[in-house]
N, C-alpha and C. Protein backbone atom coordinates (compact mmCIF):
# COMPACT_ATOMS: atom_id res chain seq x y z
N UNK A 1 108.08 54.29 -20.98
CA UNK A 1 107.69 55.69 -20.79
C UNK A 1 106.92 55.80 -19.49
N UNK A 2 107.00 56.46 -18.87
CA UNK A 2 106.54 57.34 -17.15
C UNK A 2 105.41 58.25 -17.74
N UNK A 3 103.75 57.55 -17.22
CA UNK A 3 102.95 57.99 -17.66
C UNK A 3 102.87 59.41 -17.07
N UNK A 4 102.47 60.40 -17.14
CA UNK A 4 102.11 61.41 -17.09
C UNK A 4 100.74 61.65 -15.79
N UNK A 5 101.36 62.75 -14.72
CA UNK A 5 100.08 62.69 -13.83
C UNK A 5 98.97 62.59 -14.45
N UNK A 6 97.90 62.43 -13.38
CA UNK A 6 96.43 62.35 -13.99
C UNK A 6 96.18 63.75 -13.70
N UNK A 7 95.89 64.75 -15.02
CA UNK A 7 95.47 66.29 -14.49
C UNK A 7 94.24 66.82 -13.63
N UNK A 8 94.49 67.63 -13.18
CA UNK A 8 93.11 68.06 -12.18
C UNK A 8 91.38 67.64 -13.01
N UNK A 9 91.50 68.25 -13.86
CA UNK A 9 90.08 68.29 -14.55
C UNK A 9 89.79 66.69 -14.85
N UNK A 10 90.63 65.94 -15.33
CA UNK A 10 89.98 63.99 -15.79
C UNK A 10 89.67 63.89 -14.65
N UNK A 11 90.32 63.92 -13.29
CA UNK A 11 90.24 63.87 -11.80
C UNK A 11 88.98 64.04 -11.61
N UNK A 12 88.26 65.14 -11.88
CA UNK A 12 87.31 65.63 -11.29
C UNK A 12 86.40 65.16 -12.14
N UNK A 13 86.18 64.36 -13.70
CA UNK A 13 85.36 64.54 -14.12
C UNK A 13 84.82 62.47 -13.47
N UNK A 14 86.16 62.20 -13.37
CA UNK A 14 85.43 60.35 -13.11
C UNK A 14 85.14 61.06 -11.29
N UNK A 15 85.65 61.63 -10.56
CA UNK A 15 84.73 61.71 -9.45
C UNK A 15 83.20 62.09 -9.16
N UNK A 16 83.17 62.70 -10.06
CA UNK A 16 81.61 63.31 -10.76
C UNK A 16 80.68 62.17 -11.31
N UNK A 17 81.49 61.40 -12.06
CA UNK A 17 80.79 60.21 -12.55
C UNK A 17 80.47 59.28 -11.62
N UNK A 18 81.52 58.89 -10.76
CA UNK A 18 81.35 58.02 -9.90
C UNK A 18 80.23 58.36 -8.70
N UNK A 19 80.36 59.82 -8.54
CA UNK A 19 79.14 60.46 -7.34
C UNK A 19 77.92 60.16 -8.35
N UNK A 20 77.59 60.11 -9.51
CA UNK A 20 76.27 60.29 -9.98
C UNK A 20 75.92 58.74 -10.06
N UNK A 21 76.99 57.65 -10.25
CA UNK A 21 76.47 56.02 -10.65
C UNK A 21 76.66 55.86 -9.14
N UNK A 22 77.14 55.73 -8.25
CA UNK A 22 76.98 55.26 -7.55
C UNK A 22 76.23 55.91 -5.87
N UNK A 23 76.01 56.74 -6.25
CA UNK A 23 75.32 57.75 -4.89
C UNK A 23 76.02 58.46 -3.60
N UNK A 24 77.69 58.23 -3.90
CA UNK A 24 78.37 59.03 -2.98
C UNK A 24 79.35 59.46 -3.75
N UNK A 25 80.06 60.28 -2.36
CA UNK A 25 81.53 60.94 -2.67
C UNK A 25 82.83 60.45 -3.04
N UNK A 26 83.28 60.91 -3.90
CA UNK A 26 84.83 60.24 -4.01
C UNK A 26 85.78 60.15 -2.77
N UNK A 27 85.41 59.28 -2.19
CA UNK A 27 86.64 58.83 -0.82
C UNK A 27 86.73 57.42 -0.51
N UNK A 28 87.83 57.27 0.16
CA UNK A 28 87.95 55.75 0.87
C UNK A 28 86.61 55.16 1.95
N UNK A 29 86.14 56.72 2.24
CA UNK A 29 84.64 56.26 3.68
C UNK A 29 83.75 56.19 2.80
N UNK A 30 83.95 56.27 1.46
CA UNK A 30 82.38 55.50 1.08
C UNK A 30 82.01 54.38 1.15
N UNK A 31 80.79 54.11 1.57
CA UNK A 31 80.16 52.75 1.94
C UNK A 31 79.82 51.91 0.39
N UNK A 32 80.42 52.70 -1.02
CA UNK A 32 79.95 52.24 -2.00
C UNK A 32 81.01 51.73 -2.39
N UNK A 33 82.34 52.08 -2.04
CA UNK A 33 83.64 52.01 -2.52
C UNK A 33 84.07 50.80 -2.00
N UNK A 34 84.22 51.04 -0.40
CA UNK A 34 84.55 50.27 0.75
C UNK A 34 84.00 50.22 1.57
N UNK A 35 84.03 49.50 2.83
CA UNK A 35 83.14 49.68 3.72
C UNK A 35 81.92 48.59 4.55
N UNK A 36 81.82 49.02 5.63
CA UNK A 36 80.82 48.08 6.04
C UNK A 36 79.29 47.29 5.75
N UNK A 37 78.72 48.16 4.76
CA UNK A 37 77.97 47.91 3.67
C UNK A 37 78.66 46.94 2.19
N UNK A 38 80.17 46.86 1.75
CA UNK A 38 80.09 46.73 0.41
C UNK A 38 80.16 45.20 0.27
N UNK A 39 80.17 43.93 1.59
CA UNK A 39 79.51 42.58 1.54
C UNK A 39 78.44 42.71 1.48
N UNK A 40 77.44 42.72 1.91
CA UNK A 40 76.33 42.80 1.40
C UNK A 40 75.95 43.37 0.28
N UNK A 41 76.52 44.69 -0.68
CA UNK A 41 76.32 45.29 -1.94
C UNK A 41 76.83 43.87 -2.88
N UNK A 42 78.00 43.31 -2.71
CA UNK A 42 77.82 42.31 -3.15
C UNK A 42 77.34 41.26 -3.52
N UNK A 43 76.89 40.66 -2.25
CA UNK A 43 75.93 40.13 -2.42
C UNK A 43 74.43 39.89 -2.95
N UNK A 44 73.95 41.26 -2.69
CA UNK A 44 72.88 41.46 -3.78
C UNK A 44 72.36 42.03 -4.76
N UNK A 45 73.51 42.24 -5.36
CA UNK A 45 74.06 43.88 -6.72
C UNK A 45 73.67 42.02 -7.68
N UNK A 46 72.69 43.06 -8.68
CA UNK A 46 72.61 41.78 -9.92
C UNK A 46 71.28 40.83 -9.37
N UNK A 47 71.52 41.13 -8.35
CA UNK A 47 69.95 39.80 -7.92
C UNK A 47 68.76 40.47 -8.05
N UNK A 48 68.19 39.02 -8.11
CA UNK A 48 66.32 39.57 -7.84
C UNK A 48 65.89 39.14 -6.52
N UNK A 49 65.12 40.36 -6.24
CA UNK A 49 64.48 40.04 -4.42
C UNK A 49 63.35 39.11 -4.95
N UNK A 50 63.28 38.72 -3.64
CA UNK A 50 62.16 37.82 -3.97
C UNK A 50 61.26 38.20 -2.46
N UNK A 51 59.85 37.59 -2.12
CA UNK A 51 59.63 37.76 -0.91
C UNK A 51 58.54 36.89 -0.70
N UNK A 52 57.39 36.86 0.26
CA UNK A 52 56.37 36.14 0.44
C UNK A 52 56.03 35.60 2.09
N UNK A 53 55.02 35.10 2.32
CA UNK A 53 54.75 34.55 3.12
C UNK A 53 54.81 32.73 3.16
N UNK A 54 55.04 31.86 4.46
CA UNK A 54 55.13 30.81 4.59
C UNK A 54 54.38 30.10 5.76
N UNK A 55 53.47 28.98 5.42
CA UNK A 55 52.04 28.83 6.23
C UNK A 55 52.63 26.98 6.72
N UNK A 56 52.58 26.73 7.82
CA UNK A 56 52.39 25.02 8.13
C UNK A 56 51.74 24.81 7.20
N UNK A 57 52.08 23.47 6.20
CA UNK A 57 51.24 22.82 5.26
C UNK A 57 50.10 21.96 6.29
N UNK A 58 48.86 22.14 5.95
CA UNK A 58 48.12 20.66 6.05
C UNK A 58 48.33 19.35 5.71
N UNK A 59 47.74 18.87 6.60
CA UNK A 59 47.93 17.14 6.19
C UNK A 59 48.08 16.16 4.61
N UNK A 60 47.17 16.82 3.69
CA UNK A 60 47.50 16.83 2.32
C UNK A 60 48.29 17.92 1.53
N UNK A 61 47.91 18.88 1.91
CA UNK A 61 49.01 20.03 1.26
C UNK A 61 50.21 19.76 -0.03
N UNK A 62 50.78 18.90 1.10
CA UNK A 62 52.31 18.73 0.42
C UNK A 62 52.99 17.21 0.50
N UNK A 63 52.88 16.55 -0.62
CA UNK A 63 52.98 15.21 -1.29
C UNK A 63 54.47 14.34 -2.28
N UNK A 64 54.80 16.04 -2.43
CA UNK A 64 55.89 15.73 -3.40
C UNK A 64 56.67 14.27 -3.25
N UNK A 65 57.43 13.45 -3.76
CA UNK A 65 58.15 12.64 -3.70
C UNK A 65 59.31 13.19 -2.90
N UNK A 66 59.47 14.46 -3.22
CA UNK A 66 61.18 15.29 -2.91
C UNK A 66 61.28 15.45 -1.65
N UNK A 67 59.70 15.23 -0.85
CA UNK A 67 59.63 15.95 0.55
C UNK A 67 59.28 14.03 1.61
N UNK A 68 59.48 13.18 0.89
CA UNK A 68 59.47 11.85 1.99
C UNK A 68 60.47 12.27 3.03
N UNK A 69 59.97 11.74 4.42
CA UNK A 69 60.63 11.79 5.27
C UNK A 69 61.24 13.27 6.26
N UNK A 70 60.50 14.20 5.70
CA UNK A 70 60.46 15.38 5.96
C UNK A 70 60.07 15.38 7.59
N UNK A 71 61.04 16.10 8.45
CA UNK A 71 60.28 16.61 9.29
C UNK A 71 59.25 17.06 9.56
N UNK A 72 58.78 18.30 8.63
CA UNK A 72 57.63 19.40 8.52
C UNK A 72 57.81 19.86 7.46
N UNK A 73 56.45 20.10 7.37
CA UNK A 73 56.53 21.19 5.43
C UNK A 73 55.61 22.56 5.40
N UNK A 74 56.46 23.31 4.91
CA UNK A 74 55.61 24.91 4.79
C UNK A 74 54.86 24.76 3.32
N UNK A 75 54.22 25.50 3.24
CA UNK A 75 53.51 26.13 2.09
C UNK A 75 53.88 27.31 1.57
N UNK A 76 54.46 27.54 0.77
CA UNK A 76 54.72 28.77 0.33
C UNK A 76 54.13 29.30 -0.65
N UNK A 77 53.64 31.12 -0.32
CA UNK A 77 53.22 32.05 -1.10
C UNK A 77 53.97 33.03 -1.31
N UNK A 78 53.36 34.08 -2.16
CA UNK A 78 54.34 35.05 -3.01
C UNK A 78 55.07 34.67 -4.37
N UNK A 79 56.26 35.36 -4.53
CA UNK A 79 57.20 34.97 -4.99
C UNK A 79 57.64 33.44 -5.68
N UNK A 80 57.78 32.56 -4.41
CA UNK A 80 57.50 31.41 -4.40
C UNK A 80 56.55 30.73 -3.90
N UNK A 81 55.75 29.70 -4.96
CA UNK A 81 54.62 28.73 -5.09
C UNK A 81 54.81 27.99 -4.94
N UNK A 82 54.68 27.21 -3.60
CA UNK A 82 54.83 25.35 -3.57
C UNK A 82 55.34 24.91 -2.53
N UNK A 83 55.42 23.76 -1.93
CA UNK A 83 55.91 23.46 -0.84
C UNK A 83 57.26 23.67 -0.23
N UNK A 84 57.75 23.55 0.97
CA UNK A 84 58.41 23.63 1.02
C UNK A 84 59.09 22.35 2.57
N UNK A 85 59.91 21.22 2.19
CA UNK A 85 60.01 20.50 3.03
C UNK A 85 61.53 20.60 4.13
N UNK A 86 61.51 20.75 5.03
CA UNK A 86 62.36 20.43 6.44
C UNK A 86 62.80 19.29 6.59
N UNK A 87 63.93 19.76 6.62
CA UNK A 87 64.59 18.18 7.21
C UNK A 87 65.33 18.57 8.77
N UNK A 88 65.16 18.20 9.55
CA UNK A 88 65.66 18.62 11.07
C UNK A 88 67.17 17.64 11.11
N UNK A 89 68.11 18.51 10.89
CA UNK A 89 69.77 17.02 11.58
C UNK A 89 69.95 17.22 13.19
N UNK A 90 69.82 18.53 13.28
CA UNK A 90 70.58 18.71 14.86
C UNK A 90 70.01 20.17 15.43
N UNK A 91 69.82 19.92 16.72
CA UNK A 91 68.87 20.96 17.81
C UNK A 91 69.07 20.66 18.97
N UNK A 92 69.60 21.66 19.66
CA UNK A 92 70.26 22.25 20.95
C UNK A 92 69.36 22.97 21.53
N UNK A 93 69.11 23.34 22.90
CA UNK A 93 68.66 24.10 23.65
C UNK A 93 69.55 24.17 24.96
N UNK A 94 69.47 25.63 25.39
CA UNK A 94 70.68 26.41 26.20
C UNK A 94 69.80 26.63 27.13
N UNK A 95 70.58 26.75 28.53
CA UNK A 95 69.85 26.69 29.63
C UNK A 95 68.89 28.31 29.81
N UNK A 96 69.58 29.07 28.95
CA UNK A 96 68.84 30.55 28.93
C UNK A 96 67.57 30.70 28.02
N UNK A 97 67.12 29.37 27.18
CA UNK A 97 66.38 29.35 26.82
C UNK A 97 66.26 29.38 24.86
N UNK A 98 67.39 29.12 24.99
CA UNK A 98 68.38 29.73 23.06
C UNK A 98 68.21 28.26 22.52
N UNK A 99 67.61 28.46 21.37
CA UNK A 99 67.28 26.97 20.77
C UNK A 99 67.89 27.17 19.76
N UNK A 100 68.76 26.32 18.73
CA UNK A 100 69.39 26.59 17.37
C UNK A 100 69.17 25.29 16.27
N UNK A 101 69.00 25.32 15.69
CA UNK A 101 68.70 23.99 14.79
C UNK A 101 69.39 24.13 13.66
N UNK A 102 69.94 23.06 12.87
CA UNK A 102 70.54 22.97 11.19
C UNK A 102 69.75 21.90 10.74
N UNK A 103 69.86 22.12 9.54
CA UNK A 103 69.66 21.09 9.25
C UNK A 103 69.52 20.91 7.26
N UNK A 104 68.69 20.78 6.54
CA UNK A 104 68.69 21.02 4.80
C UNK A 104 67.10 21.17 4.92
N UNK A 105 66.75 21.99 3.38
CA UNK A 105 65.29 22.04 2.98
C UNK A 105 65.34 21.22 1.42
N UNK A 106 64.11 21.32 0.71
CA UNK A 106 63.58 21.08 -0.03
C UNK A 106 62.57 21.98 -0.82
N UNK A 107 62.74 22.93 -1.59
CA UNK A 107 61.15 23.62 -2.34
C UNK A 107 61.15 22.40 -3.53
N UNK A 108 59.70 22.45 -3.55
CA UNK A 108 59.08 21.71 -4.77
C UNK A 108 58.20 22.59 -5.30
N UNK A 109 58.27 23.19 -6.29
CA UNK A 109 57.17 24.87 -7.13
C UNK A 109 57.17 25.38 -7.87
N UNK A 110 56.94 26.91 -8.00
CA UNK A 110 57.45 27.37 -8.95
C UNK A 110 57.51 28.90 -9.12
N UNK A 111 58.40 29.67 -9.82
CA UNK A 111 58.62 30.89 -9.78
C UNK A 111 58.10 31.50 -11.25
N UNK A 112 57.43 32.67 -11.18
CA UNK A 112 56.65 33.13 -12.42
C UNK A 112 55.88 32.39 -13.22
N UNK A 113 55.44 31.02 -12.58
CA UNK A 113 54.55 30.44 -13.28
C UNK A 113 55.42 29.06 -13.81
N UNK A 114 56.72 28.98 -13.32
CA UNK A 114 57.64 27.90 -14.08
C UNK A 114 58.37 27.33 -12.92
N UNK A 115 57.93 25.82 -13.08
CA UNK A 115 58.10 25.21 -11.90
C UNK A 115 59.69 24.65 -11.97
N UNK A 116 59.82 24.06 -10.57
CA UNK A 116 61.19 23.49 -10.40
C UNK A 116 61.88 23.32 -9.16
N UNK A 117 62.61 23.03 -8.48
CA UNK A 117 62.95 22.91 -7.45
C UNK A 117 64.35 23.55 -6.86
N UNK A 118 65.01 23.17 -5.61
CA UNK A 118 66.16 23.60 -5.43
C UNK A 118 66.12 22.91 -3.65
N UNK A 119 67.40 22.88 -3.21
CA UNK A 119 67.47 22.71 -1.87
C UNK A 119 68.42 23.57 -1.16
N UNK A 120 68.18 23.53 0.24
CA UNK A 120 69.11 24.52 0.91
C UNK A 120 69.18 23.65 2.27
N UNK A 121 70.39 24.54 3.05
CA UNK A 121 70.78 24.58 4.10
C UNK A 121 70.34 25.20 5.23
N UNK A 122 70.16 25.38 6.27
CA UNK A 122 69.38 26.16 7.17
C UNK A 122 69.89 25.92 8.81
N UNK A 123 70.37 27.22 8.94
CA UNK A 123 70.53 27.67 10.70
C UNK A 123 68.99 28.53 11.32
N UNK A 124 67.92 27.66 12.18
CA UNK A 124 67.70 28.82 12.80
C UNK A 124 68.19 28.95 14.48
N UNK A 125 67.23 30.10 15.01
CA UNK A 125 67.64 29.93 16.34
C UNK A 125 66.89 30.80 16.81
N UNK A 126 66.75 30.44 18.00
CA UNK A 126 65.14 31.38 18.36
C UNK A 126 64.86 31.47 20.24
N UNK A 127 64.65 31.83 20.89
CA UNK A 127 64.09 32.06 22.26
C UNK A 127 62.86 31.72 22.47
N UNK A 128 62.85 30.54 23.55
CA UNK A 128 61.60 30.35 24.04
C UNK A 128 61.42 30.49 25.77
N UNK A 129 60.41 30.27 25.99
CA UNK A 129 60.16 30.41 27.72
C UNK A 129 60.29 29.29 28.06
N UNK A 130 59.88 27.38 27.31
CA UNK A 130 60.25 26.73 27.53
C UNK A 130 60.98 25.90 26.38
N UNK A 131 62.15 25.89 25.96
CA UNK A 131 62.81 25.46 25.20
C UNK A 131 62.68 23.78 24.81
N UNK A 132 63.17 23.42 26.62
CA UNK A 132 62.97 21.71 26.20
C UNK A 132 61.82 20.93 25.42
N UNK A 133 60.55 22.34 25.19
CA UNK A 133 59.16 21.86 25.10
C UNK A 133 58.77 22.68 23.68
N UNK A 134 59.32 23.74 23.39
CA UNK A 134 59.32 24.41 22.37
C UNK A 134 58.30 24.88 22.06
N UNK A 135 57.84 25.61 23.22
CA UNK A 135 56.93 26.15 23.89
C UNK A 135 57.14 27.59 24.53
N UNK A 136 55.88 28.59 24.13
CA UNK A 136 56.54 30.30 23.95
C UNK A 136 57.45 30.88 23.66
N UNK A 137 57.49 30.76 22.08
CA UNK A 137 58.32 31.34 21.03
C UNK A 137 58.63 32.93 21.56
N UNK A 138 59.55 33.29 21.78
CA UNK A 138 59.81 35.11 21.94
C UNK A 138 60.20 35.31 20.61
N UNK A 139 61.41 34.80 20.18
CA UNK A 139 61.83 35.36 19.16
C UNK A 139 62.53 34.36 18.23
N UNK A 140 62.13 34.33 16.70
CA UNK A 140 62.92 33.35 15.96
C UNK A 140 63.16 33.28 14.47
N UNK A 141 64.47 33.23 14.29
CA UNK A 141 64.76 33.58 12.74
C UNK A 141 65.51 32.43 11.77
N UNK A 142 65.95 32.55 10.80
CA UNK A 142 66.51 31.55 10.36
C UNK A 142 67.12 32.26 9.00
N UNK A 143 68.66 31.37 9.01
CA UNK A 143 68.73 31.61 7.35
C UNK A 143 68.94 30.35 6.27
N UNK A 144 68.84 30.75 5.13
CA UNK A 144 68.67 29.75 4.21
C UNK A 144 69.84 29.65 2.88
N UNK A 145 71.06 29.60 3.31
CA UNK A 145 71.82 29.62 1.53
C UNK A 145 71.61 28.50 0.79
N UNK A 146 71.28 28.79 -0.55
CA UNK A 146 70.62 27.75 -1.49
C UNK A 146 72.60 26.52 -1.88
N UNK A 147 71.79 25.81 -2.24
CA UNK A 147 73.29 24.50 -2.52
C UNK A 147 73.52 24.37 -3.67
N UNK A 148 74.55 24.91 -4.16
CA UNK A 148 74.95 25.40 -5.34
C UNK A 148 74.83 24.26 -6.18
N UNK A 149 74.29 24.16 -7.43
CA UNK A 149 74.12 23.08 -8.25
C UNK A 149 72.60 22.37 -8.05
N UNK A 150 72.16 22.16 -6.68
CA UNK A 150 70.70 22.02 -6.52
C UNK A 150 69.63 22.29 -7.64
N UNK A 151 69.15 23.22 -8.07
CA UNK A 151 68.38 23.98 -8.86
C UNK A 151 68.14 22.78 -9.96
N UNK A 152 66.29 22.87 -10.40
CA UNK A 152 66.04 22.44 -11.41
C UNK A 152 65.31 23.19 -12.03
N UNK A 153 64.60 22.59 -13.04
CA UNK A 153 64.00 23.60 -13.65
C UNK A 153 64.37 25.00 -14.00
N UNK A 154 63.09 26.06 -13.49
CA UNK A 154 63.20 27.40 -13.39
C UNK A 154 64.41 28.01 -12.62
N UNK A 155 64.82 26.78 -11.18
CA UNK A 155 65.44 27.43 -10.97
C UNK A 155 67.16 26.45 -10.53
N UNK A 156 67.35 26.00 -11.96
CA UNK A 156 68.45 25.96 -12.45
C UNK A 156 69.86 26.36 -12.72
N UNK A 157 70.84 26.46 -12.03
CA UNK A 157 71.75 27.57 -11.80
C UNK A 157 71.84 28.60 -10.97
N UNK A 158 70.84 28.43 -9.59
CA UNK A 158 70.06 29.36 -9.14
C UNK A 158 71.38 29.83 -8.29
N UNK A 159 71.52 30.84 -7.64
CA UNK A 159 72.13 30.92 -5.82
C UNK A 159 71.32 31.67 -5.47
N UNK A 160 71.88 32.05 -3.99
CA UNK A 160 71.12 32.87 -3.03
C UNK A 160 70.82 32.70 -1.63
N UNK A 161 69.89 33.14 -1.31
CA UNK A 161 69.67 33.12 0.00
C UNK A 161 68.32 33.43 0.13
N UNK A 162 67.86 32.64 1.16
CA UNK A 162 66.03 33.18 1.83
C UNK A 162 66.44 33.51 3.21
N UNK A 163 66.04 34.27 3.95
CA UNK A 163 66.05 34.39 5.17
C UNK A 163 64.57 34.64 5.91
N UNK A 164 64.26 33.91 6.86
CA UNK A 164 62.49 33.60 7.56
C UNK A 164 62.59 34.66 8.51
N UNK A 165 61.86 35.37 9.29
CA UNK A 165 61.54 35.48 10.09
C UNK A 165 60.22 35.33 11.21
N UNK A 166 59.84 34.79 11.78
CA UNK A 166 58.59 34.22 12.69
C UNK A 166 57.90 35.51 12.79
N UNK A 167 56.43 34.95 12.45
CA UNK A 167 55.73 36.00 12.77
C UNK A 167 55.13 35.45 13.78
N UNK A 168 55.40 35.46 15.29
CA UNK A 168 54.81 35.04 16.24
C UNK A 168 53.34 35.14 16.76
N UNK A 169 52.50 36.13 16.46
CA UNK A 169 51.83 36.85 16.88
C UNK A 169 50.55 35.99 15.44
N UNK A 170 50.91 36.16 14.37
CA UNK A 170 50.29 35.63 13.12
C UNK A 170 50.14 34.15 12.73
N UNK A 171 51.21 33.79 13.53
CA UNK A 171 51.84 32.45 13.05
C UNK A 171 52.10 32.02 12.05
N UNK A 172 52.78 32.34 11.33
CA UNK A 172 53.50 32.45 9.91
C UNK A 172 55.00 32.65 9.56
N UNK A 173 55.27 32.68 8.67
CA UNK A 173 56.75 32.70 8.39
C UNK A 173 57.21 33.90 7.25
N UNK A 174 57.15 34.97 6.97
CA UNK A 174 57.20 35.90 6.39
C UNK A 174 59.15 35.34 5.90
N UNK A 175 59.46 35.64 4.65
CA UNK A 175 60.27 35.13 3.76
C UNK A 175 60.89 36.75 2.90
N UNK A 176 61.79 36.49 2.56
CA UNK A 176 62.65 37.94 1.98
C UNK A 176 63.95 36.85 1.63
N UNK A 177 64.45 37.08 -0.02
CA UNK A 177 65.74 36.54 -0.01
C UNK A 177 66.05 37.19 -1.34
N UNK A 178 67.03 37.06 -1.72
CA UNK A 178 67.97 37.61 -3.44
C UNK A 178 68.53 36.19 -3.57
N UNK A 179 67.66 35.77 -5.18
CA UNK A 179 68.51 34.78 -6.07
C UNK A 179 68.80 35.42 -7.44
N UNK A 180 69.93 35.16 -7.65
CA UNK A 180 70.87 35.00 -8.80
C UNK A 180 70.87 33.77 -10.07
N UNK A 181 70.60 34.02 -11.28
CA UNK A 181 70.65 33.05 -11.84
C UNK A 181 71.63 33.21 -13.24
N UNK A 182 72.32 32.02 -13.06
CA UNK A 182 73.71 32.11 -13.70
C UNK A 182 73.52 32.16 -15.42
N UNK A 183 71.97 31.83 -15.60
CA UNK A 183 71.54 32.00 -17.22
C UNK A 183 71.10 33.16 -17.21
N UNK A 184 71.17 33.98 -16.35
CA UNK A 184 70.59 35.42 -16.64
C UNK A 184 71.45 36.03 -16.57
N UNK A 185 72.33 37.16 -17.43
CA UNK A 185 73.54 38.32 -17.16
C UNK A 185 72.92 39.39 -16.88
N UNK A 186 71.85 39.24 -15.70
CA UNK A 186 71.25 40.69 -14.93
C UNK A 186 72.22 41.57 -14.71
N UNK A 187 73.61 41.00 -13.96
CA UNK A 187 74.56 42.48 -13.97
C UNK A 187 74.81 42.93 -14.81
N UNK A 188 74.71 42.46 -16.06
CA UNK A 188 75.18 43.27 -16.72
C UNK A 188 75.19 44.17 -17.59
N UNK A 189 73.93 44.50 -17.16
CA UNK A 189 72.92 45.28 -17.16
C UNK A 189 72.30 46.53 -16.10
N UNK A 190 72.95 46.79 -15.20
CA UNK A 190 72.44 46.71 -13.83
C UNK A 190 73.43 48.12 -14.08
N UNK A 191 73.19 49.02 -12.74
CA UNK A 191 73.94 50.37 -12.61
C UNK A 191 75.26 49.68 -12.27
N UNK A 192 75.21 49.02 -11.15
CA UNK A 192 76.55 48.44 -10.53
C UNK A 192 77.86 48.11 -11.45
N UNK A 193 76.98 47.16 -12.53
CA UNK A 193 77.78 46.94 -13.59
C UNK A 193 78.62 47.65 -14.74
N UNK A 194 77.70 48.73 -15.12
CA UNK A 194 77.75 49.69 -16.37
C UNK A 194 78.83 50.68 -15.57
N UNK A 195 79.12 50.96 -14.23
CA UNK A 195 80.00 51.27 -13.34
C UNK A 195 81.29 50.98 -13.10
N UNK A 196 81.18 49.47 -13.34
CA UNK A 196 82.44 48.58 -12.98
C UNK A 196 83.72 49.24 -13.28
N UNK A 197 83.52 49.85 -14.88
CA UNK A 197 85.29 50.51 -15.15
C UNK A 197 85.57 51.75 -14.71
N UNK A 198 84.45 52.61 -14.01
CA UNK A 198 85.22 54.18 -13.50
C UNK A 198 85.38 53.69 -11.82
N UNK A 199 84.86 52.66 -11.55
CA UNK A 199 85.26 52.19 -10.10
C UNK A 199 86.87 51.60 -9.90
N UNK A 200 87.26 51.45 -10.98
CA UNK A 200 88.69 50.53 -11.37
C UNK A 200 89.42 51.37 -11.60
N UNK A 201 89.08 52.73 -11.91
CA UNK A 201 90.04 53.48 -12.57
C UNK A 201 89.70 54.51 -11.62
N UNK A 202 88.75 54.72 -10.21
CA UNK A 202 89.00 55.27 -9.37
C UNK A 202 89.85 54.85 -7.96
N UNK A 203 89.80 53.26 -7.92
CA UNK A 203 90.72 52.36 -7.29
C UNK A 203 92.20 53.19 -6.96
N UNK A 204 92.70 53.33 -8.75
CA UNK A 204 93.90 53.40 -9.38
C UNK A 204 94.26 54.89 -8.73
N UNK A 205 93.77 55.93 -8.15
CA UNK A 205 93.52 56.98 -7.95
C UNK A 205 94.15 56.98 -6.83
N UNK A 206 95.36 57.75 -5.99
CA UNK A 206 95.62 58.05 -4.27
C UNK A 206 94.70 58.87 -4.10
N UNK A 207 93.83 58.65 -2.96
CA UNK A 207 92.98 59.20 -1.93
C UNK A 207 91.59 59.45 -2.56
N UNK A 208 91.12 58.45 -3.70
CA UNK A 208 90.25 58.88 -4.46
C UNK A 208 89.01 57.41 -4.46
């Protein structure tokens, strides 16, 4: 059987729905639908932000076993409690002054009071006046995607991302990231989620 158009009024009533769950218009230029925004909606639809500040550890500070052989270790506040160790693999500097580094981390801490660990990966890259010397920072950022399976403890199953930015001026490391945790069904719970089937069945829709 040859389903039957979709009549004006159902039309209008999931476009209505869809403008009220999701905050725009029924079209292809929505940034909720499609669009240059909807990687990133992805990415952090279902997560928890997290945020904080990040301080050079002192000489005792940070001890962990997890952090031997560490390049350098932050201290972390906020969000996340506890050290946090550097491992440096590889660092370039460009004759314009563009420094880039990779390399893996280490947190050893804890989130809401429940400790545990996780490790990540890390690009930064940053401008200095003298690079070879790493010396007058202008500008410098970094990102952090966590290594899937890493996670102990609290944060067990974790993903995500931290991303740093230098507070040059403070000297600090100000921190902002969304983790996901695969024992928690936050989406599904979440507007995004409770959404999912008039977004599917507005898909199904020409020009809708």
């Amino acid at each position: 059987m040859v389903p039957s158009p979709m009549s004006p009024p159902r039309l209008l009533t999931l476009c209505t729905l869809a403008a009220l769950s999701f905050g725009a218009g029924c079209s292809p230029e929505s940034p909720n639908v499609a669009g240059p925004n909807a990687q990133l909606q992805q990415e952090t639809a279902g997560a928890t932000q997290i945020s904080g500040i990040g301080f050079y550890a002192g000489p005792s500070e940070c001890n962990d076993p997890e952090g031997q052989g560490s390049s350098y270790d932050l201290t972390m506040t906020g969000d996340l409690e506890g050290c946090h160790y550097v491992f440096i693999e590889t660092s370039t500097c460009s004759a314009g002054g563009t420094y880039k580094e990779t390399g893996t981390e280490t947190f050893v801490g804890a989130y809401n009071g429940t400790t545990g660990t996780f490790r990540t990966t890390y690009l930064f890259t940053g401008r200095y006046t003298d690079c070879a010397n790493l010396t007058g920072e202008i500008v410098g950022r970094c990102q952090h995607p966590i290594v899937d399976g890493s996670g102990e403890g609290v944060f067990e199953g974790v993903t995500g991302r931290l991303d740093i930015k230098d507070d040059i001026e403070a000297g600090n490391f100000p921190y902002r990231g969304h983790f996901r945790w695969a024992t928690s069904d936050v989406r599904a719970s979440s507007p995004s989620a409770s959404s999912s089937g008039i977004l599917t069945a507005l898909r199904s829709l020409p020009g809708c």
